[in-house]
Protein backbone atom coordinates (compact mmCIF):
# COMPACT_ATOMS: atom_id res chain seq x y z
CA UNK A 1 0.00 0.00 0.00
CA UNK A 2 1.49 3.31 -1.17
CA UNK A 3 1.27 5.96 1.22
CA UNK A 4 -0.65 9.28 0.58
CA UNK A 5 0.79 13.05 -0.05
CA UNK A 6 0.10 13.98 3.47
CA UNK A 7 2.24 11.72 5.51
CA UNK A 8 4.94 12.58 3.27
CA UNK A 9 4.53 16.76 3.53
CA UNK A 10 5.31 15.70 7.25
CA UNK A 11 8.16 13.69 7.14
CA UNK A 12 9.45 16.93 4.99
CA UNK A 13 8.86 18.95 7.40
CA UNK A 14 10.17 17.47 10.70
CA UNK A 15 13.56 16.80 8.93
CA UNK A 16 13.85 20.55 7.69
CA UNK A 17 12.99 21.22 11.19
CA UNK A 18 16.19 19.33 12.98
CA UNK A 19 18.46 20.12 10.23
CA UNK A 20 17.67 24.06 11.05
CA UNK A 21 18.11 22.84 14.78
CA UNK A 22 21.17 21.05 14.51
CA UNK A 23 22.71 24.86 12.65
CA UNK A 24 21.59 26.54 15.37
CA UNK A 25 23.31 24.32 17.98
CA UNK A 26 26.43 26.50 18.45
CA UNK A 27 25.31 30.04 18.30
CA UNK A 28 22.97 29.17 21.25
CA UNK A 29 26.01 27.76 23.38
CA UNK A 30 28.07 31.22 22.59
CA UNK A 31 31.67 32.44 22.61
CA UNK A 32 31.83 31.75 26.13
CA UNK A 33 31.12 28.11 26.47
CA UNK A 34 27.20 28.52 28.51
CA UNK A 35 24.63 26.59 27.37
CA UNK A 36 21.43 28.04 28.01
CA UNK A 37 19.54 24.72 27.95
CA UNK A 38 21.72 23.19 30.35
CA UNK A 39 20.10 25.33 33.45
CA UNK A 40 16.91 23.16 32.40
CA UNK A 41 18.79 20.10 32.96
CA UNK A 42 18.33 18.31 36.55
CA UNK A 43 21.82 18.50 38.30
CA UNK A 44 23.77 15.89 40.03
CA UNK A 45 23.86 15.19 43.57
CA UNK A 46 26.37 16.52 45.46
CA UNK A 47 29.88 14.92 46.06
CA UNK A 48 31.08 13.70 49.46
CA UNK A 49 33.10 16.16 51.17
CA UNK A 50 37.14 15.08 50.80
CA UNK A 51 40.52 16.26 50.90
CA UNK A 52 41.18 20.13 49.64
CA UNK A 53 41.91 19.94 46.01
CA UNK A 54 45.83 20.25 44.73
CA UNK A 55 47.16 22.30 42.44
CA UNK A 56 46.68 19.33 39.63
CA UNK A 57 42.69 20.03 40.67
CA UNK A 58 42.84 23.34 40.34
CA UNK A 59 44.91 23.20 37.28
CA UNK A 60 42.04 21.17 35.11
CA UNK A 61 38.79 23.91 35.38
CA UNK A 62 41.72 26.57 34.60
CA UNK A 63 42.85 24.24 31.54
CA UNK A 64 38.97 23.37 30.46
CA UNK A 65 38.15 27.35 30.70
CA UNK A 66 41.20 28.15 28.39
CA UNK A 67 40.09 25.75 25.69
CA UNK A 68 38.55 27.82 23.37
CA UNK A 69 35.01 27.38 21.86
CA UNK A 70 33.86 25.06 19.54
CA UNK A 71 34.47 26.37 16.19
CA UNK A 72 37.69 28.17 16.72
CA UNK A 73 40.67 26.93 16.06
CA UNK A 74 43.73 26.61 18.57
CA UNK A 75 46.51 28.63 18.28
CA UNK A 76 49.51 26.82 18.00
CA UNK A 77 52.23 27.21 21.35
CA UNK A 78 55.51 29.02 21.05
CA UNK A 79 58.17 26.98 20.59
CA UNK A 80 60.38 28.69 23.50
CA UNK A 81 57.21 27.48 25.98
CA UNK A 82 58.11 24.59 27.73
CA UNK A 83 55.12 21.96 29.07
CA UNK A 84 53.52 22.55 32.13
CA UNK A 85 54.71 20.45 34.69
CA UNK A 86 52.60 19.85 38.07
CA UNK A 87 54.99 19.63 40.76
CA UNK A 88 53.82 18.49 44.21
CA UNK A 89 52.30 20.66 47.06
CA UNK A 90 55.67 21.62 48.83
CA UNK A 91 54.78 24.42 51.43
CA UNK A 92 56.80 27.91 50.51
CA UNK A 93 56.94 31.31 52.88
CA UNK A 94 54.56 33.69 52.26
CA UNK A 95 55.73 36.61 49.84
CA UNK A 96 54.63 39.85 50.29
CA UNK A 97 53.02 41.09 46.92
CA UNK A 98 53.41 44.88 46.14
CA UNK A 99 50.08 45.53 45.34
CA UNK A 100 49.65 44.61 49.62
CA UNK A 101 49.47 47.75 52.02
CA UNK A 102 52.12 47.53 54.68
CA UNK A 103 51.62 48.75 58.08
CA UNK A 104 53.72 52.50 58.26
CA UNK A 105 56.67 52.03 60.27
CA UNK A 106 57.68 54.87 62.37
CA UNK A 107 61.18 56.27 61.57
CA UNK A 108 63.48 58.00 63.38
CA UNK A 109 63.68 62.01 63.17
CA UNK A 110 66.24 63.32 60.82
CA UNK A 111 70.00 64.54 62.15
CA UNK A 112 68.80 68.04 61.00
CA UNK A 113 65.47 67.77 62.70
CA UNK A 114 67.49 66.96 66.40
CA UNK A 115 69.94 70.35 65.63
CA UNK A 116 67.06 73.12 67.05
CA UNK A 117 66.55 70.37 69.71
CA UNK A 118 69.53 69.82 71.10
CA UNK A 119 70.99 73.77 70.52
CA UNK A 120 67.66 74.43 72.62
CA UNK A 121 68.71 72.40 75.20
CA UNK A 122 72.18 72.99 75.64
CA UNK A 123 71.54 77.37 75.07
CA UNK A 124 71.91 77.50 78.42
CA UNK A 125 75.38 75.96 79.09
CA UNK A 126 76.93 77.42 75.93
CA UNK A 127 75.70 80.91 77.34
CA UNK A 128 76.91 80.33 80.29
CA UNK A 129 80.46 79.39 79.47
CA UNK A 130 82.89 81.77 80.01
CA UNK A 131 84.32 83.40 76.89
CA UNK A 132 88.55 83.22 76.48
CA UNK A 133 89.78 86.73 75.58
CA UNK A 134 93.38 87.30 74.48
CA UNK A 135 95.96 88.81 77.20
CA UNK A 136 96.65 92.32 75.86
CA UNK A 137 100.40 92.69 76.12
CA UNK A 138 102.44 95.86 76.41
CA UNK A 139 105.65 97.03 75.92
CA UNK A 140 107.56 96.51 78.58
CA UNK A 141 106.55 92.14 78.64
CA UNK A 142 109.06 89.74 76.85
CA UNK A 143 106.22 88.30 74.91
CA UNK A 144 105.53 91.86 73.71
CA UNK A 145 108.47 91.60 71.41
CA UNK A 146 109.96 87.98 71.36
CA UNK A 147 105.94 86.07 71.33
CA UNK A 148 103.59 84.66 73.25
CA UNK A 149 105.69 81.78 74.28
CA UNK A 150 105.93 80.67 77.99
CA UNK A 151 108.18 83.77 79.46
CA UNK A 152 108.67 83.98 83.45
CA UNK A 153 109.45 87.80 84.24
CA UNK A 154 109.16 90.11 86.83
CA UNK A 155 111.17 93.02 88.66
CA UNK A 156 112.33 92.79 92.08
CA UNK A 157 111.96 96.34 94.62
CA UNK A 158 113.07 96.63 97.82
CA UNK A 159 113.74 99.17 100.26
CA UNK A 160 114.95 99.71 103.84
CA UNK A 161 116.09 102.44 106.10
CA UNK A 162 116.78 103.43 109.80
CA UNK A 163 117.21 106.79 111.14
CA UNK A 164 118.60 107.92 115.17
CA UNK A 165 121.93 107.59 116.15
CA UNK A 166 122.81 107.02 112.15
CA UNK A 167 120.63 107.05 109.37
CA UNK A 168 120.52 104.75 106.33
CA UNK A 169 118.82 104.30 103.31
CA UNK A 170 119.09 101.09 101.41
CA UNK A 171 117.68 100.37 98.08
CA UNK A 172 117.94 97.11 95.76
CA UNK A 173 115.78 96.55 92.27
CA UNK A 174 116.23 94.53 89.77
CA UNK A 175 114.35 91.72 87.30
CA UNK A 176 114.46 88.09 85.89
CA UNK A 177 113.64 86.95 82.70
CA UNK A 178 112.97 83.23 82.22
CA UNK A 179 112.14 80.93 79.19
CA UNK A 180 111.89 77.41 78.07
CA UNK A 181 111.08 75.36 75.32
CA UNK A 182 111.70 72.51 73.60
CA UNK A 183 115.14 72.41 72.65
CA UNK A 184 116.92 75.22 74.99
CA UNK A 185 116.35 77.01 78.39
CA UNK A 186 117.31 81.21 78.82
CA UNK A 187 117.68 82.27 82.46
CA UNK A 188 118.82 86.14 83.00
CA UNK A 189 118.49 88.29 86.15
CA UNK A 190 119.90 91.55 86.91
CA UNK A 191 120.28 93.67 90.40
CA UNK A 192 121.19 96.91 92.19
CA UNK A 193 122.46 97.78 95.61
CA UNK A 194 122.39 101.25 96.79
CA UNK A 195 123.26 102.13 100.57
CA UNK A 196 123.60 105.59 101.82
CA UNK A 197 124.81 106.27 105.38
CA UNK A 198 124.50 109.47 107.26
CA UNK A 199 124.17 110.84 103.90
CA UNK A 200 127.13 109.09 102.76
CA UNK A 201 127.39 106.42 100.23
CA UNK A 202 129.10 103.19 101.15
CA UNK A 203 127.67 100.93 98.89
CA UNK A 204 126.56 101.05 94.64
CA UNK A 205 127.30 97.92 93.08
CA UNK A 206 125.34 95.66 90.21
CA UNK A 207 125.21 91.97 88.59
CA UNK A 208 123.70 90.99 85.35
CA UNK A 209 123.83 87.05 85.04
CA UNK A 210 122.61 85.37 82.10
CA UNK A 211 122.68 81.57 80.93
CA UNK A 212 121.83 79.44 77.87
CA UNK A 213 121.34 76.03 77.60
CA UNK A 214 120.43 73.38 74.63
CA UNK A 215 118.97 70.88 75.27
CA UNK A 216 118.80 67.55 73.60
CA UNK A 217 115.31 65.59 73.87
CA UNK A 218 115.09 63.47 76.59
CA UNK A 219 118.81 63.59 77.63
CA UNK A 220 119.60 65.02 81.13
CA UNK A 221 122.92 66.26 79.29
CA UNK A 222 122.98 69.68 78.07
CA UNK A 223 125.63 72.41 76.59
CA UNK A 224 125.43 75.60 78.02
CA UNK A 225 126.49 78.90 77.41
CA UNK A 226 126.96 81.71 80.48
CA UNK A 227 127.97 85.23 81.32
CA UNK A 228 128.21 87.37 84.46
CA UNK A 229 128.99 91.30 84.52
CA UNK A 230 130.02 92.31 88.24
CA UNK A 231 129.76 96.19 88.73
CA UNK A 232 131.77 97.40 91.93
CA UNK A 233 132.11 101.43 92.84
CA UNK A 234 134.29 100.56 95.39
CA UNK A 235 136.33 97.58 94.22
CA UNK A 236 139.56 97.98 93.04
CA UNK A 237 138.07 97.84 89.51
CA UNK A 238 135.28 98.99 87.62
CA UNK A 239 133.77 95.88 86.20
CA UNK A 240 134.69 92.18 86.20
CA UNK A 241 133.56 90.39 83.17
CA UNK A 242 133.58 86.36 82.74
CA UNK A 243 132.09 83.93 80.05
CA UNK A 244 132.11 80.38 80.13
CA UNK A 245 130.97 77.40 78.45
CA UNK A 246 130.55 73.70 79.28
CA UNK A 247 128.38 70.69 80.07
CA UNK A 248 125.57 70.64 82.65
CA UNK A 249 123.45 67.47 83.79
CA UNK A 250 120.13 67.70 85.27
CA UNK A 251 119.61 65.23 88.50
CA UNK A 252 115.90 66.37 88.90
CA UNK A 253 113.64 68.01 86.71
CA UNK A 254 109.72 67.80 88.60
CA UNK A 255 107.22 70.26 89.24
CA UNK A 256 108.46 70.11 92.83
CA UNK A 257 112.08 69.72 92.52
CA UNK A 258 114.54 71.04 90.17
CA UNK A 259 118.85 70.15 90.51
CA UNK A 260 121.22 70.84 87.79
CA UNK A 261 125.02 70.84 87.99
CA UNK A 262 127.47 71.93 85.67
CA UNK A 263 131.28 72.42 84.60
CA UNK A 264 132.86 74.06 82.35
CA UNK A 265 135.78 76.50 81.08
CA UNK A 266 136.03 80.00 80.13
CA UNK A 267 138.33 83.12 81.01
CA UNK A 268 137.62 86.47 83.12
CA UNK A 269 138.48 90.27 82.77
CA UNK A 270 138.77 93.34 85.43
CA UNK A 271 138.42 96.46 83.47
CA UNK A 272 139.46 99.35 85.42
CA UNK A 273 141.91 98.26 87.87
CA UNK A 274 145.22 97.38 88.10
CA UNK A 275 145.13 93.77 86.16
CA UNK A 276 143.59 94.01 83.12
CA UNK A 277 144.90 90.58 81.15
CA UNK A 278 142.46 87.41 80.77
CA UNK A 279 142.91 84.70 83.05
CA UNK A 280 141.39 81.34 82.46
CA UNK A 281 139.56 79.58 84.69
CA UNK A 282 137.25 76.70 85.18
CA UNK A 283 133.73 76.69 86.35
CA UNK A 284 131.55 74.59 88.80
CA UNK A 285 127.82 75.69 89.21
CA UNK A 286 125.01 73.81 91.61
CA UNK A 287 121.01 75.18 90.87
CA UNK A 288 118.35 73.62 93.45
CA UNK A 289 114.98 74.58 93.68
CA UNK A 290 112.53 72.95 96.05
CA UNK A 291 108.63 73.95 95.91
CA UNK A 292 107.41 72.86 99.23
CA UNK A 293 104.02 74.47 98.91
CA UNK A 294 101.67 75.60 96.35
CA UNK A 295 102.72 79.41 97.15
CA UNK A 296 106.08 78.51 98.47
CA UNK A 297 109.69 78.29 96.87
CA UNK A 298 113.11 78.15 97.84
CA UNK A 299 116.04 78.23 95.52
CA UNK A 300 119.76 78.07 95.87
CA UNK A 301 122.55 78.38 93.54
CA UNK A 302 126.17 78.79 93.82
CA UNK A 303 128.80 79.01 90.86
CA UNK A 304 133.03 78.90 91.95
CA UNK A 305 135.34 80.25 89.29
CA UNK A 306 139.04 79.05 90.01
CA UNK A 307 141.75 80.09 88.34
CA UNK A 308 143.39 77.05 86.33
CA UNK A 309 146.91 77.84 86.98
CA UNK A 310 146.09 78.38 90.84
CA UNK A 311 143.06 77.35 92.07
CA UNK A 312 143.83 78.93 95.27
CA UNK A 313 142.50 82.11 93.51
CA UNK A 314 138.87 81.92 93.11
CA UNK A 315 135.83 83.53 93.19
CA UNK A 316 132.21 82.35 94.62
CA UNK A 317 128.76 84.00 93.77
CA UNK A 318 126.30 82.69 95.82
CA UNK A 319 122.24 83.56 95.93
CA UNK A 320 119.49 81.76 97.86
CA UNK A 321 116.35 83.14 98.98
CA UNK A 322 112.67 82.00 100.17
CA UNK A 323 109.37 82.88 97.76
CA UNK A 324 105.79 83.33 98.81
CA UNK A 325 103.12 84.13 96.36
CA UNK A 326 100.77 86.15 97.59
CA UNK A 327 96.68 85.54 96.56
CA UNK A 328 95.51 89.09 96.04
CA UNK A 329 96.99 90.42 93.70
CA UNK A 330 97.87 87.41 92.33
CA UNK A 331 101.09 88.72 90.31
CA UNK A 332 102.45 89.84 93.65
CA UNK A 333 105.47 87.88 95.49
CA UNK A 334 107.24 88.36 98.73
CA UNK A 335 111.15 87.09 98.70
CA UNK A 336 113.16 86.89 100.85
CA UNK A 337 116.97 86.27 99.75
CA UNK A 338 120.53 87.07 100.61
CA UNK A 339 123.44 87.21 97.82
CA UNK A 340 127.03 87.16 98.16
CA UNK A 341 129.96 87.78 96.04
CA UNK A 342 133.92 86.91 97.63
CA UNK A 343 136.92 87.07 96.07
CA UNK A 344 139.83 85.75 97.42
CA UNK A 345 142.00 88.22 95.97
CA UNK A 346 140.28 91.13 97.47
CA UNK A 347 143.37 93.79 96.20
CA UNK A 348 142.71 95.73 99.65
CA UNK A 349 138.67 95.86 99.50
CA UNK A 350 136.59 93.36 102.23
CA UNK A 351 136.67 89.56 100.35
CA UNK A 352 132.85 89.30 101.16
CA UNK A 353 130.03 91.57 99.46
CA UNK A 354 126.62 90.03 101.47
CA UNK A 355 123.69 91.84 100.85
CA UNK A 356 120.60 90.57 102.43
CA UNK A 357 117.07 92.22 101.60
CA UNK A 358 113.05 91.66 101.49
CA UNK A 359 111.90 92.09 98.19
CA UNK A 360 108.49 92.87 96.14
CA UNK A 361 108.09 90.94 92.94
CA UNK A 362 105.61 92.28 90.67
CA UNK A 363 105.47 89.23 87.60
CA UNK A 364 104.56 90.67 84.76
């Protein structure tokens, strides 16, 4: 039995209908892989809760969602790429990403920031230290014309008189001038003695003494240099002159104790009187000086000149005194010293010339 137009008109048409269906498969899906139909699909049950997923888990809904839709065709992988190799869950230390906000750490204030501060604070001090002015020196101070290096000077005044049964009048003045450095030591003093007696003079005499020595570094041994001028109005001569020149050695050399002894040769002159040739002569000198207190010195020093071809003619200078520093003013000294000059060859005049005295030292 043949079958009739109708039946066939739809067969026709349901096969035109799922051809046109099966076209329209893939533009209903999309570029990105969601199926609209699928939400009217009953879903699975839920799995069984288990371990955490690994990074292989992880890895295979990133790999599915990279595949790209049906249709398309897959680009083709450099060939520099290596294959993606799952390693193991190994545990690694956090690293901090810089797109994470860090707490704000507190730093410390800036050098410059601490200057006001600390100025601020010590204002007070700074203003209150005392500020060092320069000496002012004048004319009539060593430093004035040789430096401000460490000079020791001062002048010496004394005076003393008695009137009654005799009068007197008895004057002495004079100076020092000390220095040393390094590599030498200067010592110079001078003094005059004036006496008058019932208006009569019996006394006018004067001694400049000066000394140089080098010194070499930390040797006690040292090579001096020294002269003494001896003025006499009633000597047998005007003037005795000597210079002489040797080696000295220094025993002691503290802030409380000084000794130095020397020797040496050298040759002496009377101008004025009745022998008036050089004669040599040796020298021996002794220099002590004790400080006992902080305001208290006492000093002795003694120099013999014989003659080499007799030393049974010789002649001693001797000076030794006490010191006392007084505290107001402070520049201000008391001394008390005796000098004396013999000569054993007196030509007719007393050997001994002691003068003894209480003197006023003004350091300047």
């Amino acid at each position: 039995m043949r079958p009739g137009p109708l039946p066939l008109l739809v067969l026709l048409a349901l096969g035109v209908l799922a051809a046109g269906a099966a076209a329209q498969a893939p533009a209903l899906i999309g570029p990105t892989g969601h199926n609209p139909y699928r939400e009217l699909l009953p879903l699975p049950p839920p799995a069984p809760p288990g371990p955490p997923p690994g990074p292989s888990a992880a890895a295979e809904p990133a790999a599915a969602d990279a595949l790209p839709p049906p249709g398309e065709s897959v680009p083709p992988a450099p060939a520099e790429t290596a294959p993606a190799v799952v390693q193991p869950a190994v545990a690694q230390p956090a690293v901090a990403q810089p797109d994470v906000a860090q707490p704000a750490v507190a730093q410390p204030p800036a050098a410059e920031a601490l200057g006001p501060v600390v100025e601020a604070e010590l204002a007070p001090d700074i203003a209150a230290a005392p500020t060092v002015e320069e000496p002012i020196l004048h004319w009539y101070q060593p430093a004035y014309w040789f430096g401000p290096t460490p000079w020791d000077s001062g002048i010496e005044f004394g005076l003393n008189g008695s009137s009654g049964t005799s009068e007197s009048l008895s004057f002495r003045g004079g100076g020092f001038m000390k220095r040393k450095a390094d590599d030498y030591k200067f010592d110079a003093s001078l003094y005059y003695n004036k006496t008058h007696s019932n208006g009569v003079e019996v006394q006018s005499n004067a001694l400049l003494d000066t000394r140089y020595d080098w010194l070499f570094d930390d040797s006690p041994w040292t090579l001096f240099v020294m002269s003494q001028t001896f003025y006499d109005e009633f000597q047998a001569f005007d003037v005795n002159f000597n210079v002489n020149t040797g080696f000295g050695y220094t025993w002691f050399d503290e802030e409380w104790t000084k000794l130095t002894t020397s020797m040496g040769t050298g040759a002496s002159r009377e101008f004025g009187g009745p022998g008036s040739e050089w004669v040599q002569e040796a020298s021996f000198s002794v220099n002590y000086e004790l400080k006992f207190a902080d305001n208290h010195r006492f000093y002795a020093k003694a120099d013999y000149f014989p003659e080499w071809e007799s030393f049974g003619n010789y002649r001693v200078l001797a000076d030794t005194g006490l010191q006392f520093s007084l505290h107001e003013p402070s520049n201000l000294s008391l001394k008390l010293s005796a000098t004396d000059r013999y000569d054993s060859d007196p030509q007719g005049v007393a050997p001994h010339n002691l003068n003894y005295s209480a003197l006023l030292i003004w350091k300047l």
